[in-house]
PDB file of N, CA and C in Angstrom:
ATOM      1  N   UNK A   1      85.491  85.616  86.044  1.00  0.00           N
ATOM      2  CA  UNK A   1      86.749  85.392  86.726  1.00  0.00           C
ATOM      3  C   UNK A   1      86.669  85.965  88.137  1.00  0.00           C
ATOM      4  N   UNK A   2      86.647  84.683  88.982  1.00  0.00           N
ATOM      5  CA  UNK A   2      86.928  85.890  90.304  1.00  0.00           C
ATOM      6  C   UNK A   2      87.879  85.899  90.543  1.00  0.00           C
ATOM      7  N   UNK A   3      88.238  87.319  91.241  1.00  0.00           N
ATOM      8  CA  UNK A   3      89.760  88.020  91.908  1.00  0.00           C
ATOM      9  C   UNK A   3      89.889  87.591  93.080  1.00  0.00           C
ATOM     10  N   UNK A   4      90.906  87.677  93.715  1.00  0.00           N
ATOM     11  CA  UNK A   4      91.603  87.093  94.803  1.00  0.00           C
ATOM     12  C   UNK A   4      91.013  88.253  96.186  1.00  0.00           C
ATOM     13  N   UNK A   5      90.718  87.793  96.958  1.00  0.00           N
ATOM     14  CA  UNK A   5      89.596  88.717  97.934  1.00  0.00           C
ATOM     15  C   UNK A   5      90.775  89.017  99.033  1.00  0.00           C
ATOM     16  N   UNK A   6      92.189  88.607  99.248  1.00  0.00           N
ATOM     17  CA  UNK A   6      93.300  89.007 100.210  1.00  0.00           C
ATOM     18  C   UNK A   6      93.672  89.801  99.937  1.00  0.00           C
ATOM     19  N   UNK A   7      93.872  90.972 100.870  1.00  0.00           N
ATOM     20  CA  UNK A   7      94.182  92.502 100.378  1.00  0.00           C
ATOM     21  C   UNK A   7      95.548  91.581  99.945  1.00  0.00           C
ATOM     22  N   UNK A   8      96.796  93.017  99.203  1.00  0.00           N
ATOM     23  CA  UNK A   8      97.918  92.529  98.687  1.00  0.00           C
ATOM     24  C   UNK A   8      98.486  92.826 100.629  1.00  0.00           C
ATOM     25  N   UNK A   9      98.421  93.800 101.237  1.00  0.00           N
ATOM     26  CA  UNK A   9      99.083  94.112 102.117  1.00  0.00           C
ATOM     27  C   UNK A   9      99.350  92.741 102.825  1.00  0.00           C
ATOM     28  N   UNK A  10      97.939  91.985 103.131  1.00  0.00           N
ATOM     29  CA  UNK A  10      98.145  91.080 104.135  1.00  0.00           C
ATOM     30  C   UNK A  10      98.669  90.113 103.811  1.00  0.00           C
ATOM     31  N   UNK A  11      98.437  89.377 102.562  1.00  0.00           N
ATOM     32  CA  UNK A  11      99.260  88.415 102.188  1.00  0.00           C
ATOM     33  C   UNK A  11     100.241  88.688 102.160  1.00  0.00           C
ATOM     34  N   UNK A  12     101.161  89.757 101.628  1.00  0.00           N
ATOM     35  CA  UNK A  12     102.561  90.508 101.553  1.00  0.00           C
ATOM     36  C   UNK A  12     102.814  90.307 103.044  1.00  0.00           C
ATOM     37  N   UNK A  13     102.236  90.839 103.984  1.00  0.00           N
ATOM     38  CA  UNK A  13     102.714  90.776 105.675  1.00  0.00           C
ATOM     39  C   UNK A  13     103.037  89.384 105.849  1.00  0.00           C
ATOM     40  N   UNK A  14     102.198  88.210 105.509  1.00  0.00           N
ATOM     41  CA  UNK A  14     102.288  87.159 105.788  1.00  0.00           C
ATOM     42  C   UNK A  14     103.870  86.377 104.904  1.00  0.00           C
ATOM     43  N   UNK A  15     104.059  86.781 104.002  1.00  0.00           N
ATOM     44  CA  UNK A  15     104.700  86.242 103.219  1.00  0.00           C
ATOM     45  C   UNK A  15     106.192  87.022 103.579  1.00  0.00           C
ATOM     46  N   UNK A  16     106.029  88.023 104.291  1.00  0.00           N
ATOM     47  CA  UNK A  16     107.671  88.899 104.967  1.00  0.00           C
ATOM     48  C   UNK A  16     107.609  88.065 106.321  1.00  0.00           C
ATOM     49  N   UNK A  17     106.833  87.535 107.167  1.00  0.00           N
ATOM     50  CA  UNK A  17     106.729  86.848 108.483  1.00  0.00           C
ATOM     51  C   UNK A  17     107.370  85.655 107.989  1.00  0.00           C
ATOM     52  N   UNK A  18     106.954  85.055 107.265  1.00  0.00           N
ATOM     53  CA  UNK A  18     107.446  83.823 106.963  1.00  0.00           C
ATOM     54  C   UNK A  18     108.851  83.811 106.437  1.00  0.00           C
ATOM     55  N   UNK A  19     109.420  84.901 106.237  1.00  0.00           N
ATOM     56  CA  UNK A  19     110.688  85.052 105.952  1.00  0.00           C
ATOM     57  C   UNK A  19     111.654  85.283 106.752  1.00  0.00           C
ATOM     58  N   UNK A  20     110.712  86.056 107.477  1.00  0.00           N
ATOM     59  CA  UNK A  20     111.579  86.372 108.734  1.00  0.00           C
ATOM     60  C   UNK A  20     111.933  85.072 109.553  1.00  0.00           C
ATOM     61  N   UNK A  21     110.972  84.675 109.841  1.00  0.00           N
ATOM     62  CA  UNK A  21     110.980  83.229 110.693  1.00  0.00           C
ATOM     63  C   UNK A  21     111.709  82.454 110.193  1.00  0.00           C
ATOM     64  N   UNK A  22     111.977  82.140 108.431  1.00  0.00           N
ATOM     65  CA  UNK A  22     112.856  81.224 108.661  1.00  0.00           C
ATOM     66  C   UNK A  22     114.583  81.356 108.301  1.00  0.00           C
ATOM     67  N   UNK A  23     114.741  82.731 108.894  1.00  0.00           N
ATOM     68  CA  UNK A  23     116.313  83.281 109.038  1.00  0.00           C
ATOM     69  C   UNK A  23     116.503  83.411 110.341  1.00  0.00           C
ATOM     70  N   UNK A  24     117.842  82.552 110.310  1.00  0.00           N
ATOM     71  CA  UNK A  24     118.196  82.100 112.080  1.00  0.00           C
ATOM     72  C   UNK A  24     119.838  82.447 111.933  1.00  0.00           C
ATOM     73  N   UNK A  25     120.366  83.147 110.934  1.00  0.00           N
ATOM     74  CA  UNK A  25     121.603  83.641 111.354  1.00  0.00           C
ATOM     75  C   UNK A  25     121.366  85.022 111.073  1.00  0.00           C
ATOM     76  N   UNK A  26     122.235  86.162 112.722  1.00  0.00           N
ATOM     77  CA  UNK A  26     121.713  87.304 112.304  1.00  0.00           C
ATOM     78  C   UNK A  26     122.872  88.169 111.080  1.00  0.00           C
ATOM     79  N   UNK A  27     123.937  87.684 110.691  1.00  0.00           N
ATOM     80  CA  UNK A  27     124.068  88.474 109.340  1.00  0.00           C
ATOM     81  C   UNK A  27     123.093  88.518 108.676  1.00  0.00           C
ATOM     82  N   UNK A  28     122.464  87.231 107.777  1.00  0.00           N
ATOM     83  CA  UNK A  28     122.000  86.869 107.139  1.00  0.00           C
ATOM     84  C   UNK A  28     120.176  88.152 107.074  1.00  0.00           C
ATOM     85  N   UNK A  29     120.162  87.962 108.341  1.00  0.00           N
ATOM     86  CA  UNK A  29     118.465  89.153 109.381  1.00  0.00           C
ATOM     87  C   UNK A  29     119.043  90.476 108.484  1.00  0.00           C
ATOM     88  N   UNK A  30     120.916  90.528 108.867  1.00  0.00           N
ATOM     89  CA  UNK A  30     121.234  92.535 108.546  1.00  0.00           C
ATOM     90  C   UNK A  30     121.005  92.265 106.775  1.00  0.00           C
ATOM     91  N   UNK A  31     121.697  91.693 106.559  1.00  0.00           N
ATOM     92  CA  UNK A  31     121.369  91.829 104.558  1.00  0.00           C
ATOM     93  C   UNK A  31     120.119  91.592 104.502  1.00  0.00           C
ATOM     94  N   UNK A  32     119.284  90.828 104.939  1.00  0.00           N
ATOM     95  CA  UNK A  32     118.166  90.727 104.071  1.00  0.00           C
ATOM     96  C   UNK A  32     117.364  92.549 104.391  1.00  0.00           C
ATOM     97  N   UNK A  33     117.543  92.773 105.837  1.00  0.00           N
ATOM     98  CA  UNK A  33     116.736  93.989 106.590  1.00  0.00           C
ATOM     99  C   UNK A  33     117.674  95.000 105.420  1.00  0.00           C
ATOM    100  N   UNK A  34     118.669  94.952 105.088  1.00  0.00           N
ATOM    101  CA  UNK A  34     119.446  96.116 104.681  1.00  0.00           C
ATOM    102  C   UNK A  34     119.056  96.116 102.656  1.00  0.00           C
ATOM    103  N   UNK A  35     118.367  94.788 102.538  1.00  0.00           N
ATOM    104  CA  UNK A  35     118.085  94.571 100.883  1.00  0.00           C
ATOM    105  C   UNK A  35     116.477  95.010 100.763  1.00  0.00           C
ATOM    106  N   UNK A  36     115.534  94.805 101.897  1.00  0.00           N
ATOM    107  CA  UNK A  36     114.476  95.322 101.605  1.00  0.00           C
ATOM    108  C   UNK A  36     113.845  96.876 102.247  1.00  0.00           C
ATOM    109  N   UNK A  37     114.754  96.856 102.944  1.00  0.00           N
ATOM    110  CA  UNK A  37     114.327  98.281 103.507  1.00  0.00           C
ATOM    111  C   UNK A  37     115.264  99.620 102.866  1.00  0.00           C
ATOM    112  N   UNK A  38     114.612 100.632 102.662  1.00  0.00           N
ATOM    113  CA  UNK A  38     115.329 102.256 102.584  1.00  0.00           C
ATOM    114  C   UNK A  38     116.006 102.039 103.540  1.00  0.00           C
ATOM    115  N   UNK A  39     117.023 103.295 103.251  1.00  0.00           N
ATOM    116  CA  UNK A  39     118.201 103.587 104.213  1.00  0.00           C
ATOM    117  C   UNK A  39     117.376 104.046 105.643  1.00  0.00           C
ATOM    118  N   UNK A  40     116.785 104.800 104.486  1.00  0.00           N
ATOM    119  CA  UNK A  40     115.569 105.852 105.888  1.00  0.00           C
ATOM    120  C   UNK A  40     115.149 104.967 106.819  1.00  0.00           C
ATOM    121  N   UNK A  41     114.105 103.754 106.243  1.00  0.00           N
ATOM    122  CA  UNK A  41     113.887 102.694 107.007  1.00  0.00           C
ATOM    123  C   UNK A  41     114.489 102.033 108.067  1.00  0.00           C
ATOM    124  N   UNK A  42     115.591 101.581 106.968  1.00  0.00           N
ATOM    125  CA  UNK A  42     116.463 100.703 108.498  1.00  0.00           C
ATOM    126  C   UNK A  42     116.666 101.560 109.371  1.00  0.00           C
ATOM    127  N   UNK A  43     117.428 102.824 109.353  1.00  0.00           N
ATOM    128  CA  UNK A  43     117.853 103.808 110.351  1.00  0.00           C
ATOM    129  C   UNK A  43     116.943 103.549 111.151  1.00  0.00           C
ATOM    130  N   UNK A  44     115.229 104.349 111.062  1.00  0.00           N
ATOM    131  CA  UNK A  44     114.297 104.326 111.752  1.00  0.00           C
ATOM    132  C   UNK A  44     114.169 102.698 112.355  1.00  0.00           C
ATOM    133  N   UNK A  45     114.090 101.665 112.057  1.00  0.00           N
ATOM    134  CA  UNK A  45     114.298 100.605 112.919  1.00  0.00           C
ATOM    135  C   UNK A  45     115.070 100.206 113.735  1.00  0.00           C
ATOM    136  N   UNK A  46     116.029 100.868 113.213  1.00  0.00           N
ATOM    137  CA  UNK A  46     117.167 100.624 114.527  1.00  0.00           C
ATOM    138  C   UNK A  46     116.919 101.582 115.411  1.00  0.00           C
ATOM    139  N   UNK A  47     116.559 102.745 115.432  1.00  0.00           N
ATOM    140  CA  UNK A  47     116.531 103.428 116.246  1.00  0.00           C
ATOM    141  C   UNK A  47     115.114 102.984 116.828  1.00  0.00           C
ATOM    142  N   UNK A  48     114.231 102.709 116.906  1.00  0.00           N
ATOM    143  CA  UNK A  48     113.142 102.261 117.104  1.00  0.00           C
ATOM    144  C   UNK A  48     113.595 101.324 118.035  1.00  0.00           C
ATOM    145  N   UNK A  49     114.322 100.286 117.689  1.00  0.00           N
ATOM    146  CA  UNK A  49     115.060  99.393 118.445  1.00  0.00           C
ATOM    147  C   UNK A  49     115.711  99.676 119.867  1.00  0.00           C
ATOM    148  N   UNK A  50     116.336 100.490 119.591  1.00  0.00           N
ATOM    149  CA  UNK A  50     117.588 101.341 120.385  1.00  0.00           C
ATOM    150  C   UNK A  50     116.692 101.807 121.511  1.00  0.00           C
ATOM    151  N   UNK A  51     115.591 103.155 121.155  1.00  0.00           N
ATOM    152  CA  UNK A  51     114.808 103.521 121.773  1.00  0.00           C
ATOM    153  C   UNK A  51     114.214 102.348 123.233  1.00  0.00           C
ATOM    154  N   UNK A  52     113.403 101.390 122.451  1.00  0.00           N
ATOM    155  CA  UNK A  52     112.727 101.030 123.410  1.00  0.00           C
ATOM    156  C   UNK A  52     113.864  99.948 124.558  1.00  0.00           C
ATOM    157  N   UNK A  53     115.107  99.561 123.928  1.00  0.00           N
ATOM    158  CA  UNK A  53     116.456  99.187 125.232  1.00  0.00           C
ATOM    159  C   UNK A  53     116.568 100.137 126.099  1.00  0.00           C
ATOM    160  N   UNK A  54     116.400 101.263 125.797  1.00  0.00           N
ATOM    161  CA  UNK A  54     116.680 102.591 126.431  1.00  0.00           C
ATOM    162  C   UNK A  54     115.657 102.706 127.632  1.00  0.00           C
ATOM    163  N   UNK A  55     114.173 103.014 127.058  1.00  0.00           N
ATOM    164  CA  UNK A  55     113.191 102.863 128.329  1.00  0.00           C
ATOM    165  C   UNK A  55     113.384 101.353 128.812  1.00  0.00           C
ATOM    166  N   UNK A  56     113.866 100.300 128.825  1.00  0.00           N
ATOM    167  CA  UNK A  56     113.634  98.814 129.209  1.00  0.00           C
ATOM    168  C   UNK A  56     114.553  99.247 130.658  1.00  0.00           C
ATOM    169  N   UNK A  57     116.022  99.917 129.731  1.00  0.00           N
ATOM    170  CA  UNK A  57     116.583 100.265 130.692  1.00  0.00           C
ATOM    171  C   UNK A  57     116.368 101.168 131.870  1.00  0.00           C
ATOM    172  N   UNK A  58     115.667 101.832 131.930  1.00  0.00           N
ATOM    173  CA  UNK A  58     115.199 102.833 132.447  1.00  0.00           C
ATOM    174  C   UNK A  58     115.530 104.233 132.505  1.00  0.00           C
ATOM    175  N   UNK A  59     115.994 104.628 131.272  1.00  0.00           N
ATOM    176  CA  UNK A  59     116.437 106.087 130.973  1.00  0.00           C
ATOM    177  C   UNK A  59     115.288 107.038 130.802  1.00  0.00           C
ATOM    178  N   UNK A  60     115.307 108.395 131.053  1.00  0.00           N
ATOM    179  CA  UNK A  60     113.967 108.739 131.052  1.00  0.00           C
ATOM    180  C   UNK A  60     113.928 109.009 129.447  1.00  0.00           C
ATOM    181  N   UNK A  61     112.592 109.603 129.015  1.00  0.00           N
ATOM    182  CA  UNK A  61     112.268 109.779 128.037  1.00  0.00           C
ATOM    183  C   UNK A  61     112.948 111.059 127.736  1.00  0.00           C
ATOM    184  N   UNK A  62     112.786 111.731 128.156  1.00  0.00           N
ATOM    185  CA  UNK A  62     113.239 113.178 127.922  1.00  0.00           C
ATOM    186  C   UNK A  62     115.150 113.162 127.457  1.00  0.00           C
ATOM    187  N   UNK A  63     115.822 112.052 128.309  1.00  0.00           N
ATOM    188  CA  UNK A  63     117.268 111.846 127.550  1.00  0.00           C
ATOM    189  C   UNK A  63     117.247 111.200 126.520  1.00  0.00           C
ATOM    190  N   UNK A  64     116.214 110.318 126.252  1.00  0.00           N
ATOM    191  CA  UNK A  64     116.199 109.078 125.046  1.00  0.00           C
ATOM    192  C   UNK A  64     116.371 110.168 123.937  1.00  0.00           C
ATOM    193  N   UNK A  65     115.031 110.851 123.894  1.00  0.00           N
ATOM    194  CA  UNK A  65     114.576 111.669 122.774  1.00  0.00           C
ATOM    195  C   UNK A  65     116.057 112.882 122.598  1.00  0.00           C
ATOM    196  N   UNK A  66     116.494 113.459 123.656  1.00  0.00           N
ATOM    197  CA  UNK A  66     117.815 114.509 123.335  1.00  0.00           C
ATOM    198  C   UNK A  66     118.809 113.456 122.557  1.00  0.00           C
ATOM    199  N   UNK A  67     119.052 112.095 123.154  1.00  0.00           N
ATOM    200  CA  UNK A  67     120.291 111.636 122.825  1.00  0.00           C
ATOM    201  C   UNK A  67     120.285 111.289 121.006  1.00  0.00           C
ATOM    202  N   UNK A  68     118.884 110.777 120.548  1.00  0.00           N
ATOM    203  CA  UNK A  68     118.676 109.942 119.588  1.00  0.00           C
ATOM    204  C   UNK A  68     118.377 111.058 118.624  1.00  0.00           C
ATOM    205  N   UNK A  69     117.534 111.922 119.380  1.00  0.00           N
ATOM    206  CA  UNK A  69     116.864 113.417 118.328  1.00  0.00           C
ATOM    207  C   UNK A  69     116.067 112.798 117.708  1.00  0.00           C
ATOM    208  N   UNK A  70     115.099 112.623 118.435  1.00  0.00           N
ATOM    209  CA  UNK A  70     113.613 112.256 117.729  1.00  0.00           C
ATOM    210  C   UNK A  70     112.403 112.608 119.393  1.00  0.00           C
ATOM    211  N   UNK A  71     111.126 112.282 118.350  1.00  0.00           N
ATOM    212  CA  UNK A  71     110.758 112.795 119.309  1.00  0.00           C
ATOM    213  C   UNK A  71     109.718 112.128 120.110  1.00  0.00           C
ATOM    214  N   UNK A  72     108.806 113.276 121.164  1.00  0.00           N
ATOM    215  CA  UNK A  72     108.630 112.168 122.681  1.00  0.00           C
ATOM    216  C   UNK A  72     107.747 111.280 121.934  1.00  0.00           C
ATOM    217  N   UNK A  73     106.880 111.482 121.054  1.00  0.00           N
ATOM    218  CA  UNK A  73     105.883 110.835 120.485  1.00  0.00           C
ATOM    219  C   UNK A  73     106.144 108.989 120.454  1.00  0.00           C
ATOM    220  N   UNK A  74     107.210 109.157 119.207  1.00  0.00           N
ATOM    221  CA  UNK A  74     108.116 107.829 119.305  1.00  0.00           C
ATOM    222  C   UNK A  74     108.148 107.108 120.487  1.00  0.00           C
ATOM    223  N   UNK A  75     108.863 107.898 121.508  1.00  0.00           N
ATOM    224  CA  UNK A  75     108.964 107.140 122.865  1.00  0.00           C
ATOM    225  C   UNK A  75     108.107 106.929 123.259  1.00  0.00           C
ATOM    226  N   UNK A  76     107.114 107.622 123.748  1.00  0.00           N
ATOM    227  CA  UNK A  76     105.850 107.566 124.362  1.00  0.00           C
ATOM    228  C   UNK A  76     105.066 106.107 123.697  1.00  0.00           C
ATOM    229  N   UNK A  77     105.214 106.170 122.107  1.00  0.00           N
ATOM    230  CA  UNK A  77     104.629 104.936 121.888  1.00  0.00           C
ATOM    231  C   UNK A  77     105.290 103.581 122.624  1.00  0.00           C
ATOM    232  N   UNK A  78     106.678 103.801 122.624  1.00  0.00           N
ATOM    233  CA  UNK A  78     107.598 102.617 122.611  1.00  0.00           C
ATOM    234  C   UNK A  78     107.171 102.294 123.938  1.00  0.00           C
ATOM    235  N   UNK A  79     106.840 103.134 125.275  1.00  0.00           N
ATOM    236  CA  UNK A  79     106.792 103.277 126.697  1.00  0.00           C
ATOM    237  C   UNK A  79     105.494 102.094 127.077  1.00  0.00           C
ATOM    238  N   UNK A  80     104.263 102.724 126.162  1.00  0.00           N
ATOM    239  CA  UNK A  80     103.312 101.869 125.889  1.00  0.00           C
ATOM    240  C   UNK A  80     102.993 100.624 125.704  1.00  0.00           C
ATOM    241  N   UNK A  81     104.109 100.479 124.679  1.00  0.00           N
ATOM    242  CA  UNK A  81     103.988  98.695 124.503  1.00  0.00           C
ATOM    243  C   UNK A  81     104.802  97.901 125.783  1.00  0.00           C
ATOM    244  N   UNK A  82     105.781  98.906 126.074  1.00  0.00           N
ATOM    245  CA  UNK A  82     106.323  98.122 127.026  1.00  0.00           C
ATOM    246  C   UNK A  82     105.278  97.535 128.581  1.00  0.00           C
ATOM    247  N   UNK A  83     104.725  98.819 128.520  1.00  0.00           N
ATOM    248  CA  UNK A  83     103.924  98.119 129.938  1.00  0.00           C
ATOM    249  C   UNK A  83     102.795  97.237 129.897  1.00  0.00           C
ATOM    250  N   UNK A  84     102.906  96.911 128.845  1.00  0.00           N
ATOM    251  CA  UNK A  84     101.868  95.547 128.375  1.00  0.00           C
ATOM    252  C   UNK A  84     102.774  94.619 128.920  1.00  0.00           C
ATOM    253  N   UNK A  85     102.378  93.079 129.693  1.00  0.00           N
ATOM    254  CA  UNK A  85     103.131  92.281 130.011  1.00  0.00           C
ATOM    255  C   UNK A  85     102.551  91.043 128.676  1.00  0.00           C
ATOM    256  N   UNK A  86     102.118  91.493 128.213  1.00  0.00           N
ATOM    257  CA  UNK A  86     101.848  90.311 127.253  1.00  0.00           C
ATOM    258  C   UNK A  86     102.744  91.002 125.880  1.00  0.00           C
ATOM    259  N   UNK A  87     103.604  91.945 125.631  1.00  0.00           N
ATOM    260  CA  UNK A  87     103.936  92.674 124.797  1.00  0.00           C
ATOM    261  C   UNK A  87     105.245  91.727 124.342  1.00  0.00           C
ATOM    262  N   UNK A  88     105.019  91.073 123.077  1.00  0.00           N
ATOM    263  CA  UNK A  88     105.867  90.159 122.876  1.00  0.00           C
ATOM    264  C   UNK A  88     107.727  91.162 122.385  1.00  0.00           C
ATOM    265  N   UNK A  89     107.516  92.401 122.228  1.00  0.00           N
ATOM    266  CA  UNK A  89     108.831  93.223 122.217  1.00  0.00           C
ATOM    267  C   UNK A  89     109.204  93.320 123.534  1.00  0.00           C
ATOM    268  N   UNK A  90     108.709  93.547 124.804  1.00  0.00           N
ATOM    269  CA  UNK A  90     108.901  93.470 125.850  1.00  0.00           C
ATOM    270  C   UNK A  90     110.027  92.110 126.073  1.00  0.00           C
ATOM    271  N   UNK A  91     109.033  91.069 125.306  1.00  0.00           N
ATOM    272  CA  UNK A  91     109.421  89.290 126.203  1.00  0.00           C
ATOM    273  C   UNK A  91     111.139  89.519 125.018  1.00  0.00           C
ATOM    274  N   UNK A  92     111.081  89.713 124.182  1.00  0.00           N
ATOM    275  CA  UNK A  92     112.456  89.535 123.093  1.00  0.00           C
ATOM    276  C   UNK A  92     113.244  91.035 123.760  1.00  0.00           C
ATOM    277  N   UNK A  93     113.165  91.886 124.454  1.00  0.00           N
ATOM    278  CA  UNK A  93     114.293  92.459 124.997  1.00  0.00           C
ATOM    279  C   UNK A  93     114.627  92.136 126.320  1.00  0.00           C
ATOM    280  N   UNK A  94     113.893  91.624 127.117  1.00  0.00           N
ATOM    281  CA  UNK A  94     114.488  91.037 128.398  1.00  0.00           C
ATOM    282  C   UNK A  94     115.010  89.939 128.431  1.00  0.00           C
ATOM    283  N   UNK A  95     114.786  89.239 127.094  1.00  0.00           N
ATOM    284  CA  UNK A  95     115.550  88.033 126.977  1.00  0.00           C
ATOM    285  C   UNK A  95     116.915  87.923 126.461  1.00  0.00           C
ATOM    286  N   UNK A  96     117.128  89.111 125.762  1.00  0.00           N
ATOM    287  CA  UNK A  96     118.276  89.524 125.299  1.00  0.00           C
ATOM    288  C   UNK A  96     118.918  90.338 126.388  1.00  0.00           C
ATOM    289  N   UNK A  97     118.216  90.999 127.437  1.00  0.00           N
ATOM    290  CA  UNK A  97     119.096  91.453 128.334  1.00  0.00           C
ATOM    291  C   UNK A  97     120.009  90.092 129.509  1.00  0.00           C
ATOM    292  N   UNK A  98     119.375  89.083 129.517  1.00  0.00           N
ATOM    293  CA  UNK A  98     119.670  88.616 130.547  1.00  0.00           C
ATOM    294  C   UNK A  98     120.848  87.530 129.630  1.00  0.00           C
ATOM    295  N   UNK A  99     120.733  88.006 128.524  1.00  0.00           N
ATOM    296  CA  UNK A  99     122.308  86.862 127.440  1.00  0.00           C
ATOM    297  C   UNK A  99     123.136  87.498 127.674  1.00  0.00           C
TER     298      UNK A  99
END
């Protein structure tokens, strides 16, 4: 018998992408995000979220991290992706800034 050679992770990744993609109302994004994730989780995504509007906006790091209470690490990552211009979180918050 052979076994299936796709880790579970990646197929699992693939199979949450495809879910994601095909939910186009955002209640529908908060229940599903609020049915598969810990509390802990979502929190941390939203704030994750929050965070990197914050540097988009240009707040420094040092208020992000006092206001939110977390720390520079987080930001510092978030700072990172942003100055990638190919950083597709970058292209989905400036597009939402300018709605």
């Amino acid at each position: 018998m052979m076994k299936n050679k796709t880790k579970p992770e990646i197929s699992g990744l693939e199979g949450l992408v495809s879910a994601l993609c095909g939910i186009n109302e955002p209640s529908k994004m908060k229940k599903f995000l609020q049915e598969i994730l810990t509390p802990a989780e979502y929190h941390d995504l939203s704030m994750r979220w929050a965070l990197m509007e914050r540097l988009l906006e240009g707040d420094t790091q040092r208020q992000i991290a006092a206001d939110l209470r977390i720390s520079l690490c987080k930001i510092t990552r978030g700072a990172k992706i942003l100055k990638k211009q190919e950083a597709v979180t970058k292209q989905f918050l400036e597009k939402r800034r300018q709605t």
